[in-house]
PDB file of N, CA and C in Angstrom:
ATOM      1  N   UNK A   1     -83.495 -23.305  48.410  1.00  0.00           N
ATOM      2  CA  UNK A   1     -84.780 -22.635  48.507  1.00  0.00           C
ATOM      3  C   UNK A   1     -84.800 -21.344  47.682  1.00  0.00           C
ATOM      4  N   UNK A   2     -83.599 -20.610  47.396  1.00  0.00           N
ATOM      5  CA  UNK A   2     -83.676 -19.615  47.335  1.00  0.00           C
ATOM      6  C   UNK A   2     -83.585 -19.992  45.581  1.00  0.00           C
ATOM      7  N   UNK A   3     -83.371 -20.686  44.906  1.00  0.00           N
ATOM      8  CA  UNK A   3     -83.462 -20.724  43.454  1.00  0.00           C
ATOM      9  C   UNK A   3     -84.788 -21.245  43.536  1.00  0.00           C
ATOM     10  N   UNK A   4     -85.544 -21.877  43.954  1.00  0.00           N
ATOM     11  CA  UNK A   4     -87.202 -22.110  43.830  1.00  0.00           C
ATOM     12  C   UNK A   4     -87.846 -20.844  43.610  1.00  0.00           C
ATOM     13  N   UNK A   5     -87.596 -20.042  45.066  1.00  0.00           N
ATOM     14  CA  UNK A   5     -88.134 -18.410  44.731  1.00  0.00           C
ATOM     15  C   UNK A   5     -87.664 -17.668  43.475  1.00  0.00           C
ATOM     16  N   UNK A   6     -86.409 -18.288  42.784  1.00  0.00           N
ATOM     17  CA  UNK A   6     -86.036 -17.338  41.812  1.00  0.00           C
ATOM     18  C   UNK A   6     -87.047 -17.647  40.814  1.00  0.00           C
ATOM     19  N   UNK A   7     -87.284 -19.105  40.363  1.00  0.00           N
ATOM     20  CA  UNK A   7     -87.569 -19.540  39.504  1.00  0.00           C
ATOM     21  C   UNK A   7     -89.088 -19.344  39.506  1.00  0.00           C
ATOM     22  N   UNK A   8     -89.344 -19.537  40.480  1.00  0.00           N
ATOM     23  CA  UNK A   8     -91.469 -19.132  40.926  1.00  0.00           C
ATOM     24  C   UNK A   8     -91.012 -17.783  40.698  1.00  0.00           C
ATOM     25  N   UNK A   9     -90.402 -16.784  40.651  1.00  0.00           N
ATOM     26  CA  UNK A   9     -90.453 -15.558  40.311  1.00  0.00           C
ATOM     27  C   UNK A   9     -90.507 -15.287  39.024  1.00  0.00           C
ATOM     28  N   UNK A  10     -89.692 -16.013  38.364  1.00  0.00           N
ATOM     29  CA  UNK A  10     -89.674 -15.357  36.898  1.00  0.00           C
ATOM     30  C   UNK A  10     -91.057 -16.307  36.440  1.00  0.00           C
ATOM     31  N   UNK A  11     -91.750 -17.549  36.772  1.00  0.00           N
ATOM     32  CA  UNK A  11     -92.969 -17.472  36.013  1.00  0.00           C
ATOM     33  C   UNK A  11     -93.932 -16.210  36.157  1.00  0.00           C
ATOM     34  N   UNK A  12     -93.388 -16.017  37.482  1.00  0.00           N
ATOM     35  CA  UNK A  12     -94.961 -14.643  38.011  1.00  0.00           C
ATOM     36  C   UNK A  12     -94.884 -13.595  36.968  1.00  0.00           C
ATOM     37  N   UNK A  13     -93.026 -13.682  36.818  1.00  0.00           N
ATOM     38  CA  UNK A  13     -92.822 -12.058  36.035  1.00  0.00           C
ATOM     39  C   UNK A  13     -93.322 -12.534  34.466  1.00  0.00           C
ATOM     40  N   UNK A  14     -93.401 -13.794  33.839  1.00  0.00           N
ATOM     41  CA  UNK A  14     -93.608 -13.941  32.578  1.00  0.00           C
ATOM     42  C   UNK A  14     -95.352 -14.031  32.686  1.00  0.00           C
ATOM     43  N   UNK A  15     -96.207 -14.527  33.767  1.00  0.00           N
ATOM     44  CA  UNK A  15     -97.418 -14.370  34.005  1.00  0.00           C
ATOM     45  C   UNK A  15     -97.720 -12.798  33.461  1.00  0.00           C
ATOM     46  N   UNK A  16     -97.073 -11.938  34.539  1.00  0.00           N
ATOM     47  CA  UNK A  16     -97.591 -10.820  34.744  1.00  0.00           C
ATOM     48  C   UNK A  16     -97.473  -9.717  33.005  1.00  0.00           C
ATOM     49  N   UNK A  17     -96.513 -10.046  32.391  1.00  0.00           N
ATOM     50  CA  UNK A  17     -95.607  -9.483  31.207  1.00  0.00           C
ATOM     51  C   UNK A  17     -96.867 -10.247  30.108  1.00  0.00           C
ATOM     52  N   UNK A  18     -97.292 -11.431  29.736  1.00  0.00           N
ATOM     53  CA  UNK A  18     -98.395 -11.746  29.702  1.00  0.00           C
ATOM     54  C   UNK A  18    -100.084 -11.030  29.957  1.00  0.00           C
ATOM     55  N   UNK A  19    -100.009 -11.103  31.135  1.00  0.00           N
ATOM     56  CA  UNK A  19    -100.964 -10.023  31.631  1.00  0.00           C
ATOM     57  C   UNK A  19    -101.342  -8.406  30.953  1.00  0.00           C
ATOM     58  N   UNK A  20     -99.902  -7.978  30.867  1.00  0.00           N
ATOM     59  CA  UNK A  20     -99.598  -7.012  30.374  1.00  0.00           C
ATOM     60  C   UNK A  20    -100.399  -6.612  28.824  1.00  0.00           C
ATOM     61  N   UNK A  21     -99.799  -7.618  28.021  1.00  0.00           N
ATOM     62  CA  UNK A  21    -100.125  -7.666  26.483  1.00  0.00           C
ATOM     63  C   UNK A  21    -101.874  -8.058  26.456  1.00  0.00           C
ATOM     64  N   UNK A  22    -102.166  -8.877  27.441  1.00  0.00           N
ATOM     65  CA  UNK A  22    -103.398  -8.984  27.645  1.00  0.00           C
ATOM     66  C   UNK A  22    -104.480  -7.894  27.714  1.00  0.00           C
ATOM     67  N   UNK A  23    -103.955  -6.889  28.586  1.00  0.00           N
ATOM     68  CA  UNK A  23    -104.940  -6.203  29.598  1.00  0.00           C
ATOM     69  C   UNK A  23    -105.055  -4.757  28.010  1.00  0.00           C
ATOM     70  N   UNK A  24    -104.264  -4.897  27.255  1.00  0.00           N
ATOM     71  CA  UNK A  24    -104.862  -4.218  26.035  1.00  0.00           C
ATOM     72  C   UNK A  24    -104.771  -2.518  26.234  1.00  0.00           C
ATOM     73  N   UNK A  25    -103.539  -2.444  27.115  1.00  0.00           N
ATOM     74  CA  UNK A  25    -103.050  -1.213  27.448  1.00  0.00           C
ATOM     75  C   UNK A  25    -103.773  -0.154  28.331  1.00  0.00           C
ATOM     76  N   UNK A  26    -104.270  -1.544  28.957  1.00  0.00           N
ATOM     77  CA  UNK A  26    -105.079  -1.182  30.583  1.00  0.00           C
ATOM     78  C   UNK A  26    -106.623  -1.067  30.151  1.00  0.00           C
ATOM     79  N   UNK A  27    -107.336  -1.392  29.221  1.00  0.00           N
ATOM     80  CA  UNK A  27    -108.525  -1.523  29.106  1.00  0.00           C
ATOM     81  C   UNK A  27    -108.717  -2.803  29.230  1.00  0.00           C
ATOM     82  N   UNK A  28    -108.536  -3.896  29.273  1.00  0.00           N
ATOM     83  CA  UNK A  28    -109.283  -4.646  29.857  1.00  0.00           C
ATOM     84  C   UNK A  28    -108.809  -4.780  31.487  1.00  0.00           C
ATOM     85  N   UNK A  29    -110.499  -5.273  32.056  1.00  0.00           N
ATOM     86  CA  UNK A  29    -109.808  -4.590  33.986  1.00  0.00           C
ATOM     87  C   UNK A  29    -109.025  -5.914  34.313  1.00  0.00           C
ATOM     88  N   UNK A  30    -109.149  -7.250  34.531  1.00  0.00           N
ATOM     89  CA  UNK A  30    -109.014  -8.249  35.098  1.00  0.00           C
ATOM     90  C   UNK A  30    -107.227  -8.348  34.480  1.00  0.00           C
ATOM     91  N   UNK A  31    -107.102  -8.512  33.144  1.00  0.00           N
ATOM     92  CA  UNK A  31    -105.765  -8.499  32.864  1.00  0.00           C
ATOM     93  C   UNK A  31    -105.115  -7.537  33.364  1.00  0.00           C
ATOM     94  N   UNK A  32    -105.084  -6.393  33.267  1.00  0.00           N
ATOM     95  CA  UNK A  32    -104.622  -5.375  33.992  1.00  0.00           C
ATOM     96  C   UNK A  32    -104.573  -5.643  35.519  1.00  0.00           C
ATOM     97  N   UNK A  33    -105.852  -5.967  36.514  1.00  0.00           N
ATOM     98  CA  UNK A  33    -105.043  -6.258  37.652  1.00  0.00           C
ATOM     99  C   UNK A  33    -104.147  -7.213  38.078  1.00  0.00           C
ATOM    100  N   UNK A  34    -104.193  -8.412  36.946  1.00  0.00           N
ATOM    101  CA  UNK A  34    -103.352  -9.571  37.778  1.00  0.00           C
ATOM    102  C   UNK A  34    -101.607  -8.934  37.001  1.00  0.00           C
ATOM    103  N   UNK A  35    -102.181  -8.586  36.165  1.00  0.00           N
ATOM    104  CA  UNK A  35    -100.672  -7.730  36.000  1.00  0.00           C
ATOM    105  C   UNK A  35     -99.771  -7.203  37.158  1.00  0.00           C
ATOM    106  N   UNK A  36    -100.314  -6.313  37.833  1.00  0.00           N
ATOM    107  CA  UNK A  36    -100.051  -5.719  38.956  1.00  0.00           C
ATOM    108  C   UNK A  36     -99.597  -6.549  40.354  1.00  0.00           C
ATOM    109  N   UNK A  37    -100.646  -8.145  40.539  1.00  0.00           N
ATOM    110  CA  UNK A  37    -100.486  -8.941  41.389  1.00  0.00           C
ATOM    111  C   UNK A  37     -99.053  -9.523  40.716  1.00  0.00           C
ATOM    112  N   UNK A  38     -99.359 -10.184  39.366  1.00  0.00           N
ATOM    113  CA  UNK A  38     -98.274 -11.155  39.218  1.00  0.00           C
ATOM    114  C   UNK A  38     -96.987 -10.407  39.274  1.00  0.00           C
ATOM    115  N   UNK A  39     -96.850  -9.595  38.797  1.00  0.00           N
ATOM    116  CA  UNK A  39     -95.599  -8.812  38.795  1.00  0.00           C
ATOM    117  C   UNK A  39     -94.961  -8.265  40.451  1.00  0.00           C
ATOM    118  N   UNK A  40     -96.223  -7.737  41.334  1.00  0.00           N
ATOM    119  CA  UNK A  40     -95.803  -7.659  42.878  1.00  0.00           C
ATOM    120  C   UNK A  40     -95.195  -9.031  43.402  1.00  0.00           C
ATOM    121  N   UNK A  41     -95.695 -10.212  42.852  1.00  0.00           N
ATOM    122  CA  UNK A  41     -95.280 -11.411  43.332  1.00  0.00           C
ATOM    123  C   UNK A  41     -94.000 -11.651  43.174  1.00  0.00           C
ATOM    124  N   UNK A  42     -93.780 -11.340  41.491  1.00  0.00           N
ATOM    125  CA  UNK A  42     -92.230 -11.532  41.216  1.00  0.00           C
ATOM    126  C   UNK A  42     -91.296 -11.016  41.952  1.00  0.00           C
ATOM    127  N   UNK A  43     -91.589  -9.549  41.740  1.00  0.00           N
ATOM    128  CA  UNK A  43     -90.493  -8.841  42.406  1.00  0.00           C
ATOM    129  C   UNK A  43     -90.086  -9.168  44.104  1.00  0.00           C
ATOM    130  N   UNK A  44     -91.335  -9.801  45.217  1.00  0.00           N
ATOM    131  CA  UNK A  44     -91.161  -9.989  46.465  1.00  0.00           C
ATOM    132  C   UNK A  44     -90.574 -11.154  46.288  1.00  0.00           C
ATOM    133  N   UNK A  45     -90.938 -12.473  45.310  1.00  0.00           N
ATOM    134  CA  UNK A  45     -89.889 -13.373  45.325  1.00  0.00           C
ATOM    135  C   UNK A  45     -88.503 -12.901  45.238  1.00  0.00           C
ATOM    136  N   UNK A  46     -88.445 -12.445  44.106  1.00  0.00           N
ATOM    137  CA  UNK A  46     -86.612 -11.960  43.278  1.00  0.00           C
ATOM    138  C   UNK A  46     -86.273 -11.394  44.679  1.00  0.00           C
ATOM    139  N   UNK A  47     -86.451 -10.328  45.427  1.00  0.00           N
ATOM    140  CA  UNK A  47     -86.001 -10.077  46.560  1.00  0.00           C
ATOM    141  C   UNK A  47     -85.382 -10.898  47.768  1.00  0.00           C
ATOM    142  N   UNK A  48     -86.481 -11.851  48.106  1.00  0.00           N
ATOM    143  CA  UNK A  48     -86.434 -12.908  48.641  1.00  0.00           C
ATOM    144  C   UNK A  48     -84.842 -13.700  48.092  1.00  0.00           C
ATOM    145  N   UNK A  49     -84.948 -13.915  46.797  1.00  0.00           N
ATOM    146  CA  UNK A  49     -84.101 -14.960  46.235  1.00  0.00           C
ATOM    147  C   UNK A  49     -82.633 -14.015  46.403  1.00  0.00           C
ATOM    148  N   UNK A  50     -82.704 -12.727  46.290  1.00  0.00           N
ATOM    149  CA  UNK A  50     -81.333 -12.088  46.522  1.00  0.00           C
ATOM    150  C   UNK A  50     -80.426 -11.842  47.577  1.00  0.00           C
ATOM    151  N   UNK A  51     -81.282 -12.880  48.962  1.00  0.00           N
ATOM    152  CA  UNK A  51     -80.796 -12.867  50.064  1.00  0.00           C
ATOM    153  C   UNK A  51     -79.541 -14.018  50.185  1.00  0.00           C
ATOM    154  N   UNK A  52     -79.781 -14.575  49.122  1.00  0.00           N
ATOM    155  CA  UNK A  52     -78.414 -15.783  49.113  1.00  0.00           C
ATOM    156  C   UNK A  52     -77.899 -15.747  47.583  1.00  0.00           C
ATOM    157  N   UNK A  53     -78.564 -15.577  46.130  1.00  0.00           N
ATOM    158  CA  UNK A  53     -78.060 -15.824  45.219  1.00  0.00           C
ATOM    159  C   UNK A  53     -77.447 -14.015  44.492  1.00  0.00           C
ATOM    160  N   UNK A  54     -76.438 -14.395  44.124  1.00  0.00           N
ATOM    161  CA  UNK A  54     -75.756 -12.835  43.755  1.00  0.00           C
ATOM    162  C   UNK A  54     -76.313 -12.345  42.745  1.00  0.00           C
ATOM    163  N   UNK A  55     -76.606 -11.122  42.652  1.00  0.00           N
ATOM    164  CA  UNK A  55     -77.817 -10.124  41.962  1.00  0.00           C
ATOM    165  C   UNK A  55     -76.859 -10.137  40.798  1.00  0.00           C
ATOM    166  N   UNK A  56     -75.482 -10.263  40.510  1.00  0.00           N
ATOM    167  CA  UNK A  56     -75.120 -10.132  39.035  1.00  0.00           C
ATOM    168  C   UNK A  56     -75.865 -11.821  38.205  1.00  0.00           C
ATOM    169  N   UNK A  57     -75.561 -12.510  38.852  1.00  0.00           N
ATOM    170  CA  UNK A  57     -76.199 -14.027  38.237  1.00  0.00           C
ATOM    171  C   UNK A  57     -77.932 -13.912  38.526  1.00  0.00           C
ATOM    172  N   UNK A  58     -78.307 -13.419  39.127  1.00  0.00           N
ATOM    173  CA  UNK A  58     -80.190 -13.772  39.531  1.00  0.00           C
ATOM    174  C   UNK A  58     -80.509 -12.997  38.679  1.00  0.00           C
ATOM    175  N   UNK A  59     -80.008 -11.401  38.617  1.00  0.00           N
ATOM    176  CA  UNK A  59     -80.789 -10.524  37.056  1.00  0.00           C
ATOM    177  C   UNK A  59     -80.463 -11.164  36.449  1.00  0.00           C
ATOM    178  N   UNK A  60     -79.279 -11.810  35.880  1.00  0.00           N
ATOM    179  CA  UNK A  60     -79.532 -12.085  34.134  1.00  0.00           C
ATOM    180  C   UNK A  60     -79.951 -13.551  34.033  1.00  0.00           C
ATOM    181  N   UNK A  61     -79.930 -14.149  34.739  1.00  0.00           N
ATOM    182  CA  UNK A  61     -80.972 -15.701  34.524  1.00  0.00           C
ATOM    183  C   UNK A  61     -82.143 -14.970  35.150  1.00  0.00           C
ATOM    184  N   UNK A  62     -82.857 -13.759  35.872  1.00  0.00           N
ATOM    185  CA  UNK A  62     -84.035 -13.622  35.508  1.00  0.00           C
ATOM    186  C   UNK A  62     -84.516 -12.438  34.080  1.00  0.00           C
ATOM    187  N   UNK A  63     -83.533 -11.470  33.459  1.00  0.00           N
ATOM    188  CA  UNK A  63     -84.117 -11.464  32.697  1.00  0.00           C
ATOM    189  C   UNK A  63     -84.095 -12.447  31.125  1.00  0.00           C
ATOM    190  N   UNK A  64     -82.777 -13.235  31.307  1.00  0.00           N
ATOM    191  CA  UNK A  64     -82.569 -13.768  30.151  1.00  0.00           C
ATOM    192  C   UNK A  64     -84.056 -14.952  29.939  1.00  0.00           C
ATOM    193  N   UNK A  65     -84.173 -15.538  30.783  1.00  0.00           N
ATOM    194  CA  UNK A  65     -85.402 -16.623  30.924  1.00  0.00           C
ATOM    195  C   UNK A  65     -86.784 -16.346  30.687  1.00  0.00           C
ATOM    196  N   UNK A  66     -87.237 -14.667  31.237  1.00  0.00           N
ATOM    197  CA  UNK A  66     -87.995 -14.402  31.303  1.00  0.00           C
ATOM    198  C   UNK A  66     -88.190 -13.710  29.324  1.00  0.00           C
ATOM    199  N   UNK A  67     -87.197 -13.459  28.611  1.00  0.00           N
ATOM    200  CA  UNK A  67     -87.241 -12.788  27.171  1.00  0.00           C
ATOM    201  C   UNK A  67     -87.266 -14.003  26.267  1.00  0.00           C
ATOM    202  N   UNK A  68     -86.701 -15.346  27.314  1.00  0.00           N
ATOM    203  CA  UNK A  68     -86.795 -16.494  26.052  1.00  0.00           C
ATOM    204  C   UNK A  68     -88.093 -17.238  26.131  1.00  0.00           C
ATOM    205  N   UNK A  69     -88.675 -16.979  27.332  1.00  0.00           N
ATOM    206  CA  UNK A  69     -90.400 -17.609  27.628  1.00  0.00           C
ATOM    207  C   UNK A  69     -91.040 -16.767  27.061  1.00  0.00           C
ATOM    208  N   UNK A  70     -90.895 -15.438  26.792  1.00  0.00           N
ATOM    209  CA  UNK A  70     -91.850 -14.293  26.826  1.00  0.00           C
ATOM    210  C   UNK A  70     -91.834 -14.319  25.037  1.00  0.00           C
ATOM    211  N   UNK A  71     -90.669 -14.674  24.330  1.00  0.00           N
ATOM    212  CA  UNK A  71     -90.202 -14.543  23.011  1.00  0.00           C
ATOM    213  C   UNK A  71     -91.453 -15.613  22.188  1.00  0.00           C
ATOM    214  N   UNK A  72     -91.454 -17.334  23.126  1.00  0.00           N
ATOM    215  CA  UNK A  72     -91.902 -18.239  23.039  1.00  0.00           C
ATOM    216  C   UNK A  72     -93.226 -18.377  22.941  1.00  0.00           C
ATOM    217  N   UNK A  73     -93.563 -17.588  24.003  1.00  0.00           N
ATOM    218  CA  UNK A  73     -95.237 -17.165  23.923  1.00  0.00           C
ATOM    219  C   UNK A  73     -95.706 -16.316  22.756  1.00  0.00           C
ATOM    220  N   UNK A  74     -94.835 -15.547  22.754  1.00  0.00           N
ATOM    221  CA  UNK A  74     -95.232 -14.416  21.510  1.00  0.00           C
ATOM    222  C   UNK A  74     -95.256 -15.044  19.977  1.00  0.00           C
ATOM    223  N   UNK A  75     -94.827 -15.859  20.256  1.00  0.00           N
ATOM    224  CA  UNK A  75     -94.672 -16.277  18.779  1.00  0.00           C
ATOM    225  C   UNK A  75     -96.049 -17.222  18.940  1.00  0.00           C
ATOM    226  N   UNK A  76     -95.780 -18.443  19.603  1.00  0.00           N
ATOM    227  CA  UNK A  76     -96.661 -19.516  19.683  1.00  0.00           C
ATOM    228  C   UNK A  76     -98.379 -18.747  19.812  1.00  0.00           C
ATOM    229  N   UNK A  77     -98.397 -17.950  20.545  1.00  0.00           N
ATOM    230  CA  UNK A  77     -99.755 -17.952  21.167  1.00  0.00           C
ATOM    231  C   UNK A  77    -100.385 -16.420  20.925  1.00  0.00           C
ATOM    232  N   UNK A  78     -99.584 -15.512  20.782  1.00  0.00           N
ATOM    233  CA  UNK A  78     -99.766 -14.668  20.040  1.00  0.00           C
ATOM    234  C   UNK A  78     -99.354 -14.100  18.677  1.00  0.00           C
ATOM    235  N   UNK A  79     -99.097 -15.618  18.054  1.00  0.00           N
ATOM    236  CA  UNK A  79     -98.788 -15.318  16.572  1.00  0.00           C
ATOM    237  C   UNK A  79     -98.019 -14.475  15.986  1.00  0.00           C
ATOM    238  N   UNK A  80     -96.572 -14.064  16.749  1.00  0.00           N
ATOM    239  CA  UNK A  80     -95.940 -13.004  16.391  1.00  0.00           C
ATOM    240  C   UNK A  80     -95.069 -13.502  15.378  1.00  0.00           C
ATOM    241  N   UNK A  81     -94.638 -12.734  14.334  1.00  0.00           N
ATOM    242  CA  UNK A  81     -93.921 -13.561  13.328  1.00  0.00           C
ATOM    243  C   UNK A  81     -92.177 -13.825  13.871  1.00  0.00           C
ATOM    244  N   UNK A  82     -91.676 -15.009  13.542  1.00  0.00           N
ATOM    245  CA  UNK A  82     -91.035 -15.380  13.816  1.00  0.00           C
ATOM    246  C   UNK A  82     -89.737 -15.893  12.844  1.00  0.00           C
ATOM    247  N   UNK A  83     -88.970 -15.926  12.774  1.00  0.00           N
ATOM    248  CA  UNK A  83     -87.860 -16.165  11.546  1.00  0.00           C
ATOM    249  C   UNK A  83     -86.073 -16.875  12.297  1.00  0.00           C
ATOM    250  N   UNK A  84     -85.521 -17.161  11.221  1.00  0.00           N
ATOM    251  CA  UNK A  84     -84.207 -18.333  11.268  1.00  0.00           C
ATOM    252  C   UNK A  84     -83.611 -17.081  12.424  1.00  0.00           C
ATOM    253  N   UNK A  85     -83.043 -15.893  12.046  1.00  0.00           N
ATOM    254  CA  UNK A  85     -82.669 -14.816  12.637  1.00  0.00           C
ATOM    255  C   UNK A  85     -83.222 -15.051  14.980  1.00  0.00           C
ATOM    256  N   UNK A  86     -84.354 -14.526  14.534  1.00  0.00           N
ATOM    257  CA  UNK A  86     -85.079 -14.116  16.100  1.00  0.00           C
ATOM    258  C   UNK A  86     -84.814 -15.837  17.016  1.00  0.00           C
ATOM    259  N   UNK A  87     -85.061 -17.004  16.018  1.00  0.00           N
ATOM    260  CA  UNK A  87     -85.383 -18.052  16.496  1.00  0.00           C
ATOM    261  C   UNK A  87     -83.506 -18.390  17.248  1.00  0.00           C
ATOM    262  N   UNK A  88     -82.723 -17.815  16.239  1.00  0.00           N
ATOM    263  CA  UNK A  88     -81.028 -18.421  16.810  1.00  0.00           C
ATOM    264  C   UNK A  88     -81.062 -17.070  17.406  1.00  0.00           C
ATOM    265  N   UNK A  89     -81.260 -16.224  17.810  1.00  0.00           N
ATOM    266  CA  UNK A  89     -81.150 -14.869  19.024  1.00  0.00           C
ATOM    267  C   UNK A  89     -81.817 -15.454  20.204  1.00  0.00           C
ATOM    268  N   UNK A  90     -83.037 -16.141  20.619  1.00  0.00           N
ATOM    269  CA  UNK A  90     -83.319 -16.446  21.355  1.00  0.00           C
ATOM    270  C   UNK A  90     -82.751 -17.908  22.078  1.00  0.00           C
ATOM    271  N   UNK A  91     -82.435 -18.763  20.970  1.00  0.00           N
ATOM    272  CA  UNK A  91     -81.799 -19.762  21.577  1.00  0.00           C
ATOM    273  C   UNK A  91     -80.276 -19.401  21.717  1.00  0.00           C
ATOM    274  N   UNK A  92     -79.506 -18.476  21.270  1.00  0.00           N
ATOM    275  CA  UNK A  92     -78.793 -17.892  22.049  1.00  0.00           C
ATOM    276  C   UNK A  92     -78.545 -17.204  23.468  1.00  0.00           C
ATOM    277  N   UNK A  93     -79.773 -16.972  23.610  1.00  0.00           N
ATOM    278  CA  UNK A  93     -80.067 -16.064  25.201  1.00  0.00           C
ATOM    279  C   UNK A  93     -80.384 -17.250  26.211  1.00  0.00           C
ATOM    280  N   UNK A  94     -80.870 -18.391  25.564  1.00  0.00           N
ATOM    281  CA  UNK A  94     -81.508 -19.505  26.580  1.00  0.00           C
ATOM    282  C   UNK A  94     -79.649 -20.397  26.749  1.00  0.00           C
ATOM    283  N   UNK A  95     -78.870 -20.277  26.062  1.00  0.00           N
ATOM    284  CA  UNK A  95     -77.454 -20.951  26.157  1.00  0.00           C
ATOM    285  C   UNK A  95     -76.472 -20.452  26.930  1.00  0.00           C
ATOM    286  N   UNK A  96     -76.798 -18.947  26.557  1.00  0.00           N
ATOM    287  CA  UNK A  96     -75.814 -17.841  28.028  1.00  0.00           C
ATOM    288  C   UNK A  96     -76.425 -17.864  29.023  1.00  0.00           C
ATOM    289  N   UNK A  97     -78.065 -18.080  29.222  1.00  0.00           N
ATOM    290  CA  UNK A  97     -78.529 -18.411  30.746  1.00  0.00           C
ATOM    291  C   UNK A  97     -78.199 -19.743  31.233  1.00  0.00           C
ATOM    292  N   UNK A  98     -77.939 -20.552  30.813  1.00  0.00           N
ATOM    293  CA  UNK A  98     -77.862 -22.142  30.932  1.00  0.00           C
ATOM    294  C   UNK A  98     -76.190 -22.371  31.206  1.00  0.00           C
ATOM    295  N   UNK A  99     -75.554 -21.693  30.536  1.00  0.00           N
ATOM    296  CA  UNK A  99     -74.176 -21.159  30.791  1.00  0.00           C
ATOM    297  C   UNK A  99     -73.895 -20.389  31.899  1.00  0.00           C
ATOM    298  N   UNK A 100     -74.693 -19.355  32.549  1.00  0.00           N
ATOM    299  CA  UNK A 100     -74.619 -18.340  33.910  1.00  0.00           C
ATOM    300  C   UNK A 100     -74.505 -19.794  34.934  1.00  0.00           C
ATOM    301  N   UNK A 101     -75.811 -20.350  35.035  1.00  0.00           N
ATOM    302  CA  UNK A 101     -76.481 -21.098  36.011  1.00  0.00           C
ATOM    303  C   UNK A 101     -75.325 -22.196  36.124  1.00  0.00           C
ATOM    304  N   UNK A 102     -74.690 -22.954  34.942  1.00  0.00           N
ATOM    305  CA  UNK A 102     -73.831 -23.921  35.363  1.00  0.00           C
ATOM    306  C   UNK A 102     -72.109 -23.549  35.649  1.00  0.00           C
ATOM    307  N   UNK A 103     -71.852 -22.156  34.873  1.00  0.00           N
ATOM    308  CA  UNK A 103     -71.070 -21.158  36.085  1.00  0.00           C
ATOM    309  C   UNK A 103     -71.236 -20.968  37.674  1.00  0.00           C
ATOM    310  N   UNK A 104     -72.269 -21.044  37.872  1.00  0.00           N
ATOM    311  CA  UNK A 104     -72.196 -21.126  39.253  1.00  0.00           C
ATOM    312  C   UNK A 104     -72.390 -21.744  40.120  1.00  0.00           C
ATOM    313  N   UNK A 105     -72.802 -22.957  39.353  1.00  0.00           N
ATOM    314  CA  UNK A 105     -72.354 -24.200  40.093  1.00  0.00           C
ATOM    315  C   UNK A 105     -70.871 -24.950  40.209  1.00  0.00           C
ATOM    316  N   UNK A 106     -69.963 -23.885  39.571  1.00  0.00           N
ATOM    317  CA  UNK A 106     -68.791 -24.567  39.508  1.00  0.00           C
ATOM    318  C   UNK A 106     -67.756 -23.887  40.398  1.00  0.00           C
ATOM    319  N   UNK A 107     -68.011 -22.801  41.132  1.00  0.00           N
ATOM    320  CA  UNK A 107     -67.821 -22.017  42.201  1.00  0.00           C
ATOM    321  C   UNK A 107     -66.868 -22.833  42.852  1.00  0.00           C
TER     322      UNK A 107
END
């Protein structure tokens, strides 16, 4: 249960981080508030999820996941430029999270 909450957490936190770039540095109102929701959500999940999974493995599979979705979006959907460089940095970060997670299944 407690990796469901992790994982519903880091969409909220990539929702909210989203939100963020959205809300146009708090002028627009609606992006700006779900910012605030999605991100309260995350963090009461991640909490939640730190009652059984160890905070050295849950931060970095939540921030590593959340910089390789957030990287993904930025490029795709907000057209951020993208290159051979950023593209093997990020699929690097998605291989050490994928690497954490099956570390600790081997416990």
């Amino acid at each position: 249960m407690q990796w469901l909450l992790l994982a519903i957490g880091i969409i909220m936190e990539v929702c909210g981080t989203t939100c963020m770039k959205l809300s146009d540095g708090f002028s627009n109102f609606v992006p700006s508030v779900l910012t605030f929701v999605f991100w309260g959500i995350a963090f009461t999940l991640f909490i939640f999820a730190l009652k059984t999974v160890d905070l050295s493995f849950a931060y970095a599979v939540w921030v590593g996941s959340g910089v390789v979705i957030i990287s993904i979006i930025g490029i795709l959907y907000f057209k951020e430029p993208a290159n051979a460089l950023k593209i093997f940095s990020i699929a690097l970060i998605a291989i050490g999270v994928t690497g954490l997670s099956l570390s600790d299944m081997i416990r």
